[in-house]
C-alpha atoms as a PDB file:
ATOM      1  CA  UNK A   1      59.177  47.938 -45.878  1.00  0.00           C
ATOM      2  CA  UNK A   2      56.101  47.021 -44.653  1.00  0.00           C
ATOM      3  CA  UNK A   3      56.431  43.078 -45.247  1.00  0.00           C
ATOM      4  CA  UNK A   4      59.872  43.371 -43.561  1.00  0.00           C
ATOM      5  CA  UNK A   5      58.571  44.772 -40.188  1.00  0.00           C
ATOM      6  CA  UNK A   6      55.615  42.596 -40.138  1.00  0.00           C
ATOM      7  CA  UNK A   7      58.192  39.674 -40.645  1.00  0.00           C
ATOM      8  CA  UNK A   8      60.543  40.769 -37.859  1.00  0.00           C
ATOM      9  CA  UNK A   9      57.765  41.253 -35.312  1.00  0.00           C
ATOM     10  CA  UNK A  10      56.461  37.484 -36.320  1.00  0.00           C
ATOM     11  CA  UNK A  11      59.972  35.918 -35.845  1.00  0.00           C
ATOM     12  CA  UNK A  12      60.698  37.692 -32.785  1.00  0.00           C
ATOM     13  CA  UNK A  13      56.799  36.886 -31.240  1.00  0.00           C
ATOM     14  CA  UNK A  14      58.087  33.004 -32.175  1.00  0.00           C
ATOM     15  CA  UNK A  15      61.394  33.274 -30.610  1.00  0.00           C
ATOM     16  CA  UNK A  16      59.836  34.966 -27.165  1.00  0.00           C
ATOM     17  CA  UNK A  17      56.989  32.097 -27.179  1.00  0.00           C
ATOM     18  CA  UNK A  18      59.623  29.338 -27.612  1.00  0.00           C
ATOM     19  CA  UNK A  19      62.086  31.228 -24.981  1.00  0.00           C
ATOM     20  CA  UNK A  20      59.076  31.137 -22.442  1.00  0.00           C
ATOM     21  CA  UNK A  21      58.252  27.530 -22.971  1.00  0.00           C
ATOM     22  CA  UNK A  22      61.362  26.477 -21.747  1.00  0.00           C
ATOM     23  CA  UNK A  23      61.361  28.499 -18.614  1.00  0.00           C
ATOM     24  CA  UNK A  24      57.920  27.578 -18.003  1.00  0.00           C
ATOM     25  CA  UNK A  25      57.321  24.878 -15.351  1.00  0.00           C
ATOM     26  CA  UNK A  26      54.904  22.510 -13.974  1.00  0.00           C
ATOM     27  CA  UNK A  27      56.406  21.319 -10.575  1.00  0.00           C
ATOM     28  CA  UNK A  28      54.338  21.883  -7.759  1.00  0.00           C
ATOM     29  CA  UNK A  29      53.987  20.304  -4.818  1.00  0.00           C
ATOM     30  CA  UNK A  30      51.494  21.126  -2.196  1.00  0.00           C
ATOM     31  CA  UNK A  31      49.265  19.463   0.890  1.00  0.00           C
ATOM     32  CA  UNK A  32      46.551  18.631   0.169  1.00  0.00           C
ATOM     33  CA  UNK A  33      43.476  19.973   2.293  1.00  0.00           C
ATOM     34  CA  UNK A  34      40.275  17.914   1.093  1.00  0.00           C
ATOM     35  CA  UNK A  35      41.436  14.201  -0.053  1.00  0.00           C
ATOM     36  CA  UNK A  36      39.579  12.942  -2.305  1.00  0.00           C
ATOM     37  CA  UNK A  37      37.188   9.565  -1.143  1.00  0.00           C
ATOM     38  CA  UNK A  38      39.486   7.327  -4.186  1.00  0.00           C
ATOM     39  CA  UNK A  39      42.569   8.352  -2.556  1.00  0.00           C
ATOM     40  CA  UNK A  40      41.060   8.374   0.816  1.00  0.00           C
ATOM     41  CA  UNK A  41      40.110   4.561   0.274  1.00  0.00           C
ATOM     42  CA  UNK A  42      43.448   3.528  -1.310  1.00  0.00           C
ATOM     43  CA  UNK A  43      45.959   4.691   1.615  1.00  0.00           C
ATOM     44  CA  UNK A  44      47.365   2.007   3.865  1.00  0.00           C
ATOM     45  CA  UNK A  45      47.512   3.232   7.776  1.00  0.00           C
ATOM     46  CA  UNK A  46      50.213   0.655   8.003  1.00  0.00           C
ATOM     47  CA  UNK A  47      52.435   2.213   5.265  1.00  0.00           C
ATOM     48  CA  UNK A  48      54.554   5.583   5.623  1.00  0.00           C
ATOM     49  CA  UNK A  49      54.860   6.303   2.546  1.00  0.00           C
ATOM     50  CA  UNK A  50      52.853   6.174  -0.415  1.00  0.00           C
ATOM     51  CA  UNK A  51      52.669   7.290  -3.522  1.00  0.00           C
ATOM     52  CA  UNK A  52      49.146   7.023  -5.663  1.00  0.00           C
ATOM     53  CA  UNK A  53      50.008   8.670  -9.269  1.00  0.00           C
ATOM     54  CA  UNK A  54      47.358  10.079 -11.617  1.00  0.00           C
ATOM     55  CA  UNK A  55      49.786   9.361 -14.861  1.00  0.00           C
ATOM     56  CA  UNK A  56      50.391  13.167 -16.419  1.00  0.00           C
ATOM     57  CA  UNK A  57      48.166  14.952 -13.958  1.00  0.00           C
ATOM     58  CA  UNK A  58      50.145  14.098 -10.849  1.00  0.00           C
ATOM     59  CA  UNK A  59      50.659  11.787  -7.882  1.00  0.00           C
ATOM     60  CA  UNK A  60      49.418  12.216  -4.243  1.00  0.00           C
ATOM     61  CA  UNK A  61      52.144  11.510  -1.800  1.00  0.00           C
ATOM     62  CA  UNK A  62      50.993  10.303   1.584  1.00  0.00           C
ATOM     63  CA  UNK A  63      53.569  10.396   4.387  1.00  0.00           C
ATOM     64  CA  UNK A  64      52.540   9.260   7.470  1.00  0.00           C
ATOM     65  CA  UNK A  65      54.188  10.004  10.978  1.00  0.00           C
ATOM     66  CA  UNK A  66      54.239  10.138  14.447  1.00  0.00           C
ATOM     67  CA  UNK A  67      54.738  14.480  14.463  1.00  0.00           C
ATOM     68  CA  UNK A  68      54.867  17.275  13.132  1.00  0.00           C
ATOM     69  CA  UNK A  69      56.043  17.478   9.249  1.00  0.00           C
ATOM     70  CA  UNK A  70      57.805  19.745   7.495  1.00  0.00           C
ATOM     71  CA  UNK A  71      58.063  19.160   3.710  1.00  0.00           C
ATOM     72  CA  UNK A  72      59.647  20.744   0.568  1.00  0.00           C
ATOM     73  CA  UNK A  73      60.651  19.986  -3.141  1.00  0.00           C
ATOM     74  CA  UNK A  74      63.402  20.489  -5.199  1.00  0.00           C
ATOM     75  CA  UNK A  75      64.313  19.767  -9.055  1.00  0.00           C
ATOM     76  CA  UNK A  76      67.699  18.626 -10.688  1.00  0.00           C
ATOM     77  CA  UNK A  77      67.056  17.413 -14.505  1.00  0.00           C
ATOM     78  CA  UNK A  78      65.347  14.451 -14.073  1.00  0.00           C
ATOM     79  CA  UNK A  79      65.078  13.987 -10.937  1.00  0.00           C
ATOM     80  CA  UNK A  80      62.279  15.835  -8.123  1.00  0.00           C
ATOM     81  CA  UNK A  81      63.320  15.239  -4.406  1.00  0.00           C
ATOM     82  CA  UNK A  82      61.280  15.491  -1.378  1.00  0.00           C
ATOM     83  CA  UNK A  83      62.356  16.370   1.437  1.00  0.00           C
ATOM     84  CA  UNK A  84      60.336  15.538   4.508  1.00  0.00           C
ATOM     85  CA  UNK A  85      61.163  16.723   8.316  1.00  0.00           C
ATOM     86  CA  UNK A  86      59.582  15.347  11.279  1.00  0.00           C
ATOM     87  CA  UNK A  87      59.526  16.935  15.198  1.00  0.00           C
ATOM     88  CA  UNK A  88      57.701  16.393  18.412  1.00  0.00           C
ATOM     89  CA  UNK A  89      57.246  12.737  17.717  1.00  0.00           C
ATOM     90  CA  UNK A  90      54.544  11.387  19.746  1.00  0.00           C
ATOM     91  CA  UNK A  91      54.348   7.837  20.476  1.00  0.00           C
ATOM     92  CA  UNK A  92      50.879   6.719  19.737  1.00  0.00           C
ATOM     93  CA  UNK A  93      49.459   9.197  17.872  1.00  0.00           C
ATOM     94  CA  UNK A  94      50.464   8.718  13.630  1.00  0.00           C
ATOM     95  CA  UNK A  95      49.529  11.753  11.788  1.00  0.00           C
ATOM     96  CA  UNK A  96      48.335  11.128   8.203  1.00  0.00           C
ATOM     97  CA  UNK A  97      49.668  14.292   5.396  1.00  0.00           C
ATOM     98  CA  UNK A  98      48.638  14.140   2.186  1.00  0.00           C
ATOM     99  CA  UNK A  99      50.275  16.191  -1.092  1.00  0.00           C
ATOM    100  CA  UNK A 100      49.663  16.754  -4.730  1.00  0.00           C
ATOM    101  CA  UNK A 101      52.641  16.554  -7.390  1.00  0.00           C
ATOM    102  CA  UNK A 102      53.236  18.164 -10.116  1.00  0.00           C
ATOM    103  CA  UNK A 103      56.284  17.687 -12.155  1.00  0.00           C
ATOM    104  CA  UNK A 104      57.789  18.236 -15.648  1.00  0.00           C
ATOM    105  CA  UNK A 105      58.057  16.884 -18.703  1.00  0.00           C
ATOM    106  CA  UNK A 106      61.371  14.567 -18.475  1.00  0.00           C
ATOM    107  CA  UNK A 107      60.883  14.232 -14.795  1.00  0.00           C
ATOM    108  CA  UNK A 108      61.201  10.466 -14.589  1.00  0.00           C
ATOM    109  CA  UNK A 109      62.244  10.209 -10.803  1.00  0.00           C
ATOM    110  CA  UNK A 110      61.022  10.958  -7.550  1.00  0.00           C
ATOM    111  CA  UNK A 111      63.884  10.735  -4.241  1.00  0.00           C
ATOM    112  CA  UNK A 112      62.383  11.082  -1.097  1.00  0.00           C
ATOM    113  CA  UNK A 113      64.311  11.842   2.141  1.00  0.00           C
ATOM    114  CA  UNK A 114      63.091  11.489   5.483  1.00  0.00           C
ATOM    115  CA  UNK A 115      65.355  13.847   8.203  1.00  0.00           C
ATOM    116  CA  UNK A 116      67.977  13.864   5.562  1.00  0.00           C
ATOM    117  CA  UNK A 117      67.863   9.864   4.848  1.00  0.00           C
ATOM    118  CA  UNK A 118      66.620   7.775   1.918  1.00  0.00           C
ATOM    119  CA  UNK A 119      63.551   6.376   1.588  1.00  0.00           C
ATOM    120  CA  UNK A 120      61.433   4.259  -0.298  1.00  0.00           C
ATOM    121  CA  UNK A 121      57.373   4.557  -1.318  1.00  0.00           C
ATOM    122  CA  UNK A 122      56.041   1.145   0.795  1.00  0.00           C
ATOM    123  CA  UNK A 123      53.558   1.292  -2.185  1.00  0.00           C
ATOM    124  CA  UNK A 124      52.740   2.988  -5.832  1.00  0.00           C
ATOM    125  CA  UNK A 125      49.389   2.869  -7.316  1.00  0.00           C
ATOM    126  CA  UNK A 126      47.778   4.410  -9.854  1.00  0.00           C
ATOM    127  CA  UNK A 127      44.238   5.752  -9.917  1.00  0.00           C
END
């Protein structure tokens, strides 16, 4: 009887730690506070957006603009999507913002939209 409890309690500790795998996740996406000198040195002022990835650690978007930003993230299988807002655009004066991503296993593609529209990374680098 014995054997038969400890068995059942061993299967269902495996099932629960293979359950919470799969609703485990990785994807973050934050600003970044303190950039780092190597990513410092690599960003282009003349580029808006950038992306400088770290291989299974991460990427560092840069998005560069002439306001305020807004960003946030979102998931769909494969795909991550960022979406940045801008506001109170000021002519002369290009504000640099810097974030750290995170993503899962599988997630192959990054979409970035700017006020709702497409756009592409005017460079990717690794580090």
């Amino acid at each position: 009887m014995k054997k038969i409890v400890g068995i059942t309690i061993l299967m269902l500790s495996i099932l629960t730690a293979c359950n919470s795998s799969k609703d485990s996740s990785t994807l973050s996406f934050s600003k970044v506070k303190n950039v780092p000198d190597e990513v410092q040195n690599k960003i282009e002022p003349v580029y808006t957006l950038q992306l400088m990835d770290e291989g299974e650690k991460g990427s560092y978007i840069v998005f560069q603009s002439s306001g305020e930003v807004d960003a946030d993230v979102e998931s769909k299988d494969d795909t991550v999507t960022i979406m940045f807002s801008t506001s109170n655009a000021q002519k002369n004066e290009v504000k640099q913002q810097v974030y750290y991503l995170t993503r899962d296993q599988g997630q192959d593609v990054i979409h970035v939209l700017v006020d709702g529209e497409p756009a592409v990374f005017d460079s990717v680098t690794g580090l």
